[in-house]
C-alpha atoms as a PDB file:
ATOM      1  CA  UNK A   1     172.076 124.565  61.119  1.00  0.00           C
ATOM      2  CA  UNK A   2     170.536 126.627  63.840  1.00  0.00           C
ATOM      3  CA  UNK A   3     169.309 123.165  65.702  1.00  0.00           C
ATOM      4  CA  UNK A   4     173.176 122.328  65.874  1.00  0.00           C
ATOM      5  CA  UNK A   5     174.830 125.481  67.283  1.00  0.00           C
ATOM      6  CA  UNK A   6     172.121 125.564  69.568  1.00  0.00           C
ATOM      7  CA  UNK A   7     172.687 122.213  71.365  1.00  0.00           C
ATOM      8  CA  UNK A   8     176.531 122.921  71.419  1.00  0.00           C
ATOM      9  CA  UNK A   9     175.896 125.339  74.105  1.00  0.00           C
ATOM     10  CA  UNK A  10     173.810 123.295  76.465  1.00  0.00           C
ATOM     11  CA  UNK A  11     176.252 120.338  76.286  1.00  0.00           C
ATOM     12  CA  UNK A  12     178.716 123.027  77.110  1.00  0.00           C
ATOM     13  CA  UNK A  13     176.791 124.337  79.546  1.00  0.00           C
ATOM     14  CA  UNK A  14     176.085 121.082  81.489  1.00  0.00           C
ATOM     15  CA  UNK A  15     180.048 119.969  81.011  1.00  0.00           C
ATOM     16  CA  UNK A  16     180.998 122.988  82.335  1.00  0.00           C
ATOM     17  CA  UNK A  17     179.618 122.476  86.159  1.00  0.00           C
ATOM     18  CA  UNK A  18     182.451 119.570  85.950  1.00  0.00           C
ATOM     19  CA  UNK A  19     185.070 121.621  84.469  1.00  0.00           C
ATOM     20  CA  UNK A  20     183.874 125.319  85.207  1.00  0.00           C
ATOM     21  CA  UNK A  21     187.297 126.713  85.459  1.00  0.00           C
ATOM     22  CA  UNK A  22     188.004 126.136  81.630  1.00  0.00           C
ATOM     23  CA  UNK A  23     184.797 126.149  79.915  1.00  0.00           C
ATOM     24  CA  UNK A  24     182.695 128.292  82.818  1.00  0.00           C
ATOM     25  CA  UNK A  25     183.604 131.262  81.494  1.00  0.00           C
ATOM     26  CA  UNK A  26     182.233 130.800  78.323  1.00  0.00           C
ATOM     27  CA  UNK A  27     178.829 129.202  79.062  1.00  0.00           C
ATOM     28  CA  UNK A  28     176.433 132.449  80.322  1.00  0.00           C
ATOM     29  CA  UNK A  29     174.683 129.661  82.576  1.00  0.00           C
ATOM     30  CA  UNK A  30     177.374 128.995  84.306  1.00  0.00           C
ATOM     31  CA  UNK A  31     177.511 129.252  88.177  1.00  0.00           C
ATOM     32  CA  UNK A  32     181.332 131.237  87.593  1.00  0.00           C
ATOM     33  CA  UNK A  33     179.238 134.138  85.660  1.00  0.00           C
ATOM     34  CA  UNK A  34     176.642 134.066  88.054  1.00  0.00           C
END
């Protein structure tokens, strides 16, 4: 179960330097946190 949540986050992650403005601020990686 653990394998699954974790790779939600880094598809999330990488999505979100297309569409940072509505799923930036919830990836920690993403260059709006940073």
């Amino acid at each position: 179960q653990f394998g699954v949540e974790m790779e939600k986050p880094e598809v999330v992650c990488h999505y979100s330097a297309q569409n940072n403005q509505c799923i930036g601020k919830r990836c920690p990686f993403s260059k709006v946190n940073h």
